[in-house]
Protein backbone atom coordinates (compact mmCIF):
# COMPACT_ATOMS: atom_id res chain seq x y z
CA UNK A 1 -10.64 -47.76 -8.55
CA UNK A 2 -7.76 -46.36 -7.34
CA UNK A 3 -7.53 -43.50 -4.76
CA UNK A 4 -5.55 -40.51 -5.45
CA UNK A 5 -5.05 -39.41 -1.91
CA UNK A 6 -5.04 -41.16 1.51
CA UNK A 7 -7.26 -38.44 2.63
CA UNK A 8 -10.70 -40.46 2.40
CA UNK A 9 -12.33 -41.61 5.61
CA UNK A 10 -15.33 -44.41 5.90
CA UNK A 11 -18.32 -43.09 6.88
CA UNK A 12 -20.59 -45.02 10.13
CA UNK A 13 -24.00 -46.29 8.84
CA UNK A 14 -24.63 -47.23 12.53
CA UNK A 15 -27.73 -46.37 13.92
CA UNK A 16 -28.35 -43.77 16.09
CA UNK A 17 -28.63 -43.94 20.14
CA UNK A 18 -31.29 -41.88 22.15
CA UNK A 19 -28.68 -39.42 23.12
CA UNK A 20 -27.68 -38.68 19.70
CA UNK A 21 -31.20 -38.77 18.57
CA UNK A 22 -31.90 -35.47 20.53
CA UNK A 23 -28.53 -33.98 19.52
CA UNK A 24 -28.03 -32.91 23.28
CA UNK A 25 -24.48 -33.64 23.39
CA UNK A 26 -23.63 -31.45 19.95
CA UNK A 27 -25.64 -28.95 21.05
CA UNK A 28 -23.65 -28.47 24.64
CA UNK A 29 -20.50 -28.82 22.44
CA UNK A 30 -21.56 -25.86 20.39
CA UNK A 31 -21.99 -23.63 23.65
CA UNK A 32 -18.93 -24.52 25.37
CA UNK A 33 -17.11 -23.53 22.01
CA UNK A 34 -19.22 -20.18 21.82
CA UNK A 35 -18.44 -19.34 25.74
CA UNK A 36 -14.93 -20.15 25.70
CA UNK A 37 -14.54 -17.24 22.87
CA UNK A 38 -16.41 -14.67 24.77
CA UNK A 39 -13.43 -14.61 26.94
CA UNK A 40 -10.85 -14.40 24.96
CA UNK A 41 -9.28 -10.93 23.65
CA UNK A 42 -11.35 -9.50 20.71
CA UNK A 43 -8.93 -9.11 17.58
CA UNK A 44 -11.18 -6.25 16.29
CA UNK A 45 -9.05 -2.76 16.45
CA UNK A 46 -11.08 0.13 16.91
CA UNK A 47 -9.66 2.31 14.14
CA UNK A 48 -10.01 5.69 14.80
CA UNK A 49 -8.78 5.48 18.09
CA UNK A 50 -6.66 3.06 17.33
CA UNK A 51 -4.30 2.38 14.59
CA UNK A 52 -2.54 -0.85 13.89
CA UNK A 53 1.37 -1.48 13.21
CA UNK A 54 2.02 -2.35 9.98
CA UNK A 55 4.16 -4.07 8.43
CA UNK A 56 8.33 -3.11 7.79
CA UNK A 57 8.24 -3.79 4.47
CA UNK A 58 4.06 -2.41 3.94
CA UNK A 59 3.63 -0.12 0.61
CA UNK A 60 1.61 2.91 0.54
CA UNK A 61 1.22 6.29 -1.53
CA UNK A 62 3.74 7.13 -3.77
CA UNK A 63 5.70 9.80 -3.43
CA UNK A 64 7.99 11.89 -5.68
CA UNK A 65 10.77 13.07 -3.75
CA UNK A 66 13.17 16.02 -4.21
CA UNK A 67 17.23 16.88 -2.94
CA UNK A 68 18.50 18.79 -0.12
CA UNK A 69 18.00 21.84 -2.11
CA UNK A 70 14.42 21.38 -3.13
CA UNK A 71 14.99 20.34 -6.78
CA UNK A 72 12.99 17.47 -7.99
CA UNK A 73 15.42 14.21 -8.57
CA UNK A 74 12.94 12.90 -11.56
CA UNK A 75 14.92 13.43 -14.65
CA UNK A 76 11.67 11.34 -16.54
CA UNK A 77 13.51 8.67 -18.06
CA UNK A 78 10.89 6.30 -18.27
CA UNK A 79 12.01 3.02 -16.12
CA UNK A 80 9.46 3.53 -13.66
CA UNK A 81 6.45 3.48 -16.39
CA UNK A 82 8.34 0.76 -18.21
CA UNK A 83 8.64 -2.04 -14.94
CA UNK A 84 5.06 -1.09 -13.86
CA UNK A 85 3.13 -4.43 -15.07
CA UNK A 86 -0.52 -2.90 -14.56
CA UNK A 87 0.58 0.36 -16.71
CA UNK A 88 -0.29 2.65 -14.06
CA UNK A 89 2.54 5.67 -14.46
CA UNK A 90 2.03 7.89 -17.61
CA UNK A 91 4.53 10.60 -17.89
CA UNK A 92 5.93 13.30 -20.32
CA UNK A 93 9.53 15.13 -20.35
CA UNK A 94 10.26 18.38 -20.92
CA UNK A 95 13.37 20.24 -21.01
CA UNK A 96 15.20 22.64 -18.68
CA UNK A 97 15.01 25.54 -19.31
CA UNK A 98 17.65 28.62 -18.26
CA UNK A 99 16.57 29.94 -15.00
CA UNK A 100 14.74 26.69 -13.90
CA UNK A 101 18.35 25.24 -12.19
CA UNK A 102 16.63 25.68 -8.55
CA UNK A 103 14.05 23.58 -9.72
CA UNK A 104 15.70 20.73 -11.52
CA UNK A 105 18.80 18.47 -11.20
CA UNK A 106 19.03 17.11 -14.84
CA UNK A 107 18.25 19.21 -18.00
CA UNK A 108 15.57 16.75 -18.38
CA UNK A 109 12.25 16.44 -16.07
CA UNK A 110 8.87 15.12 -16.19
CA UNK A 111 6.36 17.97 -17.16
CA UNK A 112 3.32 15.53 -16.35
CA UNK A 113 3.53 12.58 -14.01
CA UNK A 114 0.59 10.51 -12.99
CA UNK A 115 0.25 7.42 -11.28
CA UNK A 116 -3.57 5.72 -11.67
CA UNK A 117 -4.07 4.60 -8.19
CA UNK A 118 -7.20 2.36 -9.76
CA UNK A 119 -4.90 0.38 -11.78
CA UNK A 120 -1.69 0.43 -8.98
CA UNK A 121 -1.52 -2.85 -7.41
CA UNK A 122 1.52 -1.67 -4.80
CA UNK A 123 4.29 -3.70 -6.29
CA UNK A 124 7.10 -1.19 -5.92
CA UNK A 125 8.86 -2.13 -9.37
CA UNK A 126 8.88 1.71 -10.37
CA UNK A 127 10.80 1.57 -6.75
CA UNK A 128 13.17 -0.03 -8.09
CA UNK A 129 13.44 0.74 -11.36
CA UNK A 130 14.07 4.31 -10.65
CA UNK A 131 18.12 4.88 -10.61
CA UNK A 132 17.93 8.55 -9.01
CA UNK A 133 15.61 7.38 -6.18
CA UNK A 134 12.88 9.87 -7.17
CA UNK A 135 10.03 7.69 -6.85
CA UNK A 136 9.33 5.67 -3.66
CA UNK A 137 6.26 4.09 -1.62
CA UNK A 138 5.75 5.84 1.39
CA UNK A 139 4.26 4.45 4.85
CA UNK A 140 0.80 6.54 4.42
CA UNK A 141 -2.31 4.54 3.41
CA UNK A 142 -4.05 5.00 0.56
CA UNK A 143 -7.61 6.73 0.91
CA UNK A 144 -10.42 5.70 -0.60
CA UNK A 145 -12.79 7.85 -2.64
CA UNK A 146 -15.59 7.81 -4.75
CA UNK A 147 -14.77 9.89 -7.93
CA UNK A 148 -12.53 8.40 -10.25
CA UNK A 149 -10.73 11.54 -10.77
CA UNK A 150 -9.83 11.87 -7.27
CA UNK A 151 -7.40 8.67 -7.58
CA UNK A 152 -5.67 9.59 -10.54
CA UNK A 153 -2.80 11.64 -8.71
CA UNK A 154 -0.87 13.97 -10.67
CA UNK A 155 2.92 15.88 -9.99
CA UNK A 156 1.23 18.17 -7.52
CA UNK A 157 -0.59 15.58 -5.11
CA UNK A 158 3.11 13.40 -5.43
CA UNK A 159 5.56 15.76 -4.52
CA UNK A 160 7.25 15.90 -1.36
CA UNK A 161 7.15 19.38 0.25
CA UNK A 162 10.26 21.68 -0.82
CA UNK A 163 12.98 21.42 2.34
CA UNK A 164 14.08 24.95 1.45
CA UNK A 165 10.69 26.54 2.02
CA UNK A 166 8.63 24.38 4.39
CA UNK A 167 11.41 21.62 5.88
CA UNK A 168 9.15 20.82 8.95
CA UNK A 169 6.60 19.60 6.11
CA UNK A 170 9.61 18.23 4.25
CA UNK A 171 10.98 16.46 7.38
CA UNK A 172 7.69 14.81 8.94
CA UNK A 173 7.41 13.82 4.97
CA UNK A 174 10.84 11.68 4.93
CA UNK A 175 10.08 10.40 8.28
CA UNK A 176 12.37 11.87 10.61
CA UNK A 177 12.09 14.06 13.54
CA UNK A 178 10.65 17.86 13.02
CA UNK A 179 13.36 20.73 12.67
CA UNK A 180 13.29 23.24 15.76
């Protein structure tokens, strides 16, 4: 028979000698192994005190942002529920209505928006599906819970805070540097 790989390696039948009889020799190479990693640095982060770096490119909440003026950019079109392959984003649009200009860019905008974060698997295709940059993945970790309910996140939990009213909130939201 043929081998498939050249991985295979012949196995000693020799018998063995008194020193390998009392398995001294593994044993003392087992403890030299073990001592020699008591002294090197422990990889274990203590979380609360400390917090990793993550990644550049890491994925977190998702957040529904707004404009300069406070009016939401989601003009519910749809693309971001389309391109999301574990069917996570359920939304439904509503019209403008007059009077409601501070609140909305388009006439259209997404009366409910929820995003499953049981079902989310942190892909960021609604990312980039979105053309008016309303939806992105923020830097913040998501928590975990123990009700169901408590990870399905609706409009309220995914909008960033308005810049007109509260722009320190809105500023340490986007990232940057607070407003004094």
């Amino acid at each position: 028979m043929q081998l498939l790989t050249q991985r295979s390696k012949p196995v000693s039948r020799k018998p063995m000698n008194l020193l390998e009889k009392i398995y001294l020799p593994a044993i003392l190479k087992g403890m030299t192994i073990t001592f020699s990693h008591m002294f090197h640095k422990k990889p274990t982060i203590r979380y609360p005190e400390e917090t990793r770096e993550f990644s550049p490119v890491f994925r977190g909440l998702h957040v529904l942002n707004r404009d300069e003026e406070g009016r939401e950019n989601c003009t519910a079109c749809g693309l971001c529920a389309v391109a999301c392959p574990a069917e996570a984003i359920t939304m439904e649009a509503a019209e403008r209505k007059e009077g409601e200009e501070h609140l909305y860019r388009e006439e259209k905008y997404a009366a409910r928006y929820e995003i499953n974060m049981l079902r989310c698997i942190f892909c960021g295709l609604c990312e980039d599906a979105c053309p008016k940059d309303a939806i992105y993945l923020s830097e913040t970790v998501a928590p975990a819970s123990f009700a169901r309910k408590e990870l399905i996140y609706g409009k309220k939990d995914l909008l960033i805070p308005n810049p007109v009213t509260e722009p320190e909130a809105y500023a340490q939201a986007k990232g940057q540097k607070q407003i004094k």
